[in-house]
Protein backbone atom coordinates (compact mmCIF):
# COMPACT_ATOMS: atom_id res chain seq x y z
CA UNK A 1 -3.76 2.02 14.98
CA UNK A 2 -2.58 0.55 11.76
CA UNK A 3 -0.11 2.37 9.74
CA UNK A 4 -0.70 2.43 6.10
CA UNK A 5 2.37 3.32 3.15
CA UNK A 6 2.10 3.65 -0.60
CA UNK A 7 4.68 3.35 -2.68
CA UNK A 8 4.92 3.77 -6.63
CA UNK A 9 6.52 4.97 -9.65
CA UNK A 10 5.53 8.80 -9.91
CA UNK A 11 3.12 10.40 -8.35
CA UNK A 12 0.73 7.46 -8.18
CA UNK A 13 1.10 7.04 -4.83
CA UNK A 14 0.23 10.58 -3.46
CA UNK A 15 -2.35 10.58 -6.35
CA UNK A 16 -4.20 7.35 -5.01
CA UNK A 17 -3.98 8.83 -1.61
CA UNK A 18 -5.24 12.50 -2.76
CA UNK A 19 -7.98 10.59 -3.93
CA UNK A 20 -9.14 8.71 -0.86
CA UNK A 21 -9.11 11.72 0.66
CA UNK A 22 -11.40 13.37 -1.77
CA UNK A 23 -14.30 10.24 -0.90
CA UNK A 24 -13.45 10.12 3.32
CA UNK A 25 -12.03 12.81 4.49
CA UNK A 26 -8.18 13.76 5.54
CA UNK A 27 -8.54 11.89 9.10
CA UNK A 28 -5.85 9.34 8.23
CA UNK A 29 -2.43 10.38 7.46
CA UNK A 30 -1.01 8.06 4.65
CA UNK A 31 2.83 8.19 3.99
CA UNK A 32 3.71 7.73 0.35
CA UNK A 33 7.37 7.24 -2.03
CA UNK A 34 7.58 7.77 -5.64
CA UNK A 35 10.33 7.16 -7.62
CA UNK A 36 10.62 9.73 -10.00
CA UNK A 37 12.75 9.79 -13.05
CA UNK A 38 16.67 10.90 -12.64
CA UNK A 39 16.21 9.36 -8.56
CA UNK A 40 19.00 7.86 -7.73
CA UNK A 41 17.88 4.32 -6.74
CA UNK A 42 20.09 3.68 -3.77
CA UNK A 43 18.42 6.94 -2.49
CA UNK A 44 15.18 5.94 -3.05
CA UNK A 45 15.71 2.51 -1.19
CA UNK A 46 17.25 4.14 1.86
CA UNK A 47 14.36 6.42 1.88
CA UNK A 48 12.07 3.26 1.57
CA UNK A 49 13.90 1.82 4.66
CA UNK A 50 13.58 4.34 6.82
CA UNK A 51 9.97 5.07 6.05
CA UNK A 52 9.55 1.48 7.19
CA UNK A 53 11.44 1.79 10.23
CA UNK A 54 9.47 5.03 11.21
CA UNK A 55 6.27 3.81 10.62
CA UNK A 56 6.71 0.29 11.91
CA UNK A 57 4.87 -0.39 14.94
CA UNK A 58 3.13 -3.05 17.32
CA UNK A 59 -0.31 -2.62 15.65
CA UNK A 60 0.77 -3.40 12.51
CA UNK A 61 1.80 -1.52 8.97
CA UNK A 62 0.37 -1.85 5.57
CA UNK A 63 2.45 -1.50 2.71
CA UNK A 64 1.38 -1.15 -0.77
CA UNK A 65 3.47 -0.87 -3.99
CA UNK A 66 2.43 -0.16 -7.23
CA UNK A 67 4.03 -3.05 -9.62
CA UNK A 68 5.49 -6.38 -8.88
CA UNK A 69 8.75 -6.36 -9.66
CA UNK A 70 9.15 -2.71 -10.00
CA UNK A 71 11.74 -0.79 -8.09
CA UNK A 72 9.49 0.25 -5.30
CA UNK A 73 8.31 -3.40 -4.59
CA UNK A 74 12.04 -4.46 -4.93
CA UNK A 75 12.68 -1.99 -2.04
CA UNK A 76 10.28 -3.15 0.24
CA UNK A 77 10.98 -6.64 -0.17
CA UNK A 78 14.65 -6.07 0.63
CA UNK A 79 13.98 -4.16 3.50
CA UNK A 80 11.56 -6.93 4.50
CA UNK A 81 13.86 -9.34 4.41
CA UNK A 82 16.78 -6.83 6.15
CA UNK A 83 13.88 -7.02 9.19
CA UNK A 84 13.24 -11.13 8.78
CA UNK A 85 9.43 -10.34 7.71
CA UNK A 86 8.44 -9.51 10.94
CA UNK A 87 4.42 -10.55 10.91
CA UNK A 88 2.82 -7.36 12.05
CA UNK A 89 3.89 -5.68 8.13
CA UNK A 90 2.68 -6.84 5.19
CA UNK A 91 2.96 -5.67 1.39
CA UNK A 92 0.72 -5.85 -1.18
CA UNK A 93 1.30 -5.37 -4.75
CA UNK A 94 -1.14 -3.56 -7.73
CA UNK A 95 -2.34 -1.47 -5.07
CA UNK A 96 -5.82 -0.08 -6.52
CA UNK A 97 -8.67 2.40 -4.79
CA UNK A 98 -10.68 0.47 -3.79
CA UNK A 99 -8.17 -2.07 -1.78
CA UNK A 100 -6.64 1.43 -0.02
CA UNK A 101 -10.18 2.63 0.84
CA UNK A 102 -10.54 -0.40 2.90
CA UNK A 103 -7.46 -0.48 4.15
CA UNK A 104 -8.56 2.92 5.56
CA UNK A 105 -11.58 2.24 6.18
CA UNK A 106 -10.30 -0.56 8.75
CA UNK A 107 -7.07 1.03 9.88
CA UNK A 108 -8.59 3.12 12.98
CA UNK A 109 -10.99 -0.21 14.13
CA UNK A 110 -9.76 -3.14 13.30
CA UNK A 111 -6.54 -5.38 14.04
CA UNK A 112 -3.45 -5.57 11.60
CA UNK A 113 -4.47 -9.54 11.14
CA UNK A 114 -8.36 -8.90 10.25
CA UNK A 115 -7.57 -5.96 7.82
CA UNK A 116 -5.20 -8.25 6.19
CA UNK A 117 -7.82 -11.45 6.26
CA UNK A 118 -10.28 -9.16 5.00
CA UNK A 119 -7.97 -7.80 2.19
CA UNK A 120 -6.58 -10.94 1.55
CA UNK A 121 -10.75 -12.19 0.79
CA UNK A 122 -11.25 -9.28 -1.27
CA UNK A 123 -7.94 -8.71 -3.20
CA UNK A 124 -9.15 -10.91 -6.89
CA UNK A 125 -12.71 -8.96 -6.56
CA UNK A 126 -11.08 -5.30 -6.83
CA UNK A 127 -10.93 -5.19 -10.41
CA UNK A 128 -13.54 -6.63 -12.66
CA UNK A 129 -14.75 -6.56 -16.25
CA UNK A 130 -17.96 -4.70 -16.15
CA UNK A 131 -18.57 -5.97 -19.96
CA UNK A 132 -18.64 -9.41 -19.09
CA UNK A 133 -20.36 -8.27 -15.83
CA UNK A 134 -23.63 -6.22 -17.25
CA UNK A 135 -23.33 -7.12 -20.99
CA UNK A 136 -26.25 -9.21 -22.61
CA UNK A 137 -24.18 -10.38 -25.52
């Protein structure tokens, strides 16, 4: 099965998962990191490391982070690149519900390489301007 990790600033990342849970269910355990203010950074990437290194396995893990650039990206990145980007993780960044809910949805069925094809195809369509979308003007 596919192992799936949020990580964010605050409680985003519990929040987002809280809420999948709400609309499926509690089947999947999610891990999520926040980075809180007065964390102590080095702390936070150690902990970011050795989430990875838990949850890393042969089926694959998913890794999302709230912000490009951010802290939490930053720390998955390095630890990443500590690990040579081995091809069964990948991280995505501006995580969103509806990218997680498929994520989830696929995690227990499908392979690490067709959830991240399928996210991959589906990634620009998660947010959209439903002015422009339904608005006669």
């Amino acid at each position: 099965m596919v192992k799936i990790m949020v990580v964010s600033h605050g409680s985003l990342a519990s929040s987002l998962v809280e809420t999948t849970q709400l609309i499926m269910g509690s089947e999947q355990k999610i891990e999520t990191a926040g980075l809180f203010i007065g964390d102590d950074v080095e702390d936070f990437k150690a902990k970011i490391s050795q989430m990875i290194d838990e949850l890393h396995c042969e089926d694959g893990l998913i890794v999302f982070a709230d912000l490009f650039g951010g802290t939490p990206a930053n720390s998955i990145l390095m630890k990443l690149s500590d690990l040579h980007f081995p091809t069964n993780i990948t991280c995505y960044v501006g995580v969103n519900l509806p990218i997680l809910l498929e994520s989830i949805a696929l995690a227990n069925s499908e392979s690490f390489d067709r959830i991240t094809e399928h996210l991959d195809s589906i990634i620009s369509s998660s947010v959209s301007n439903l002015t422009a979308r339904f608005s006669t003007n």
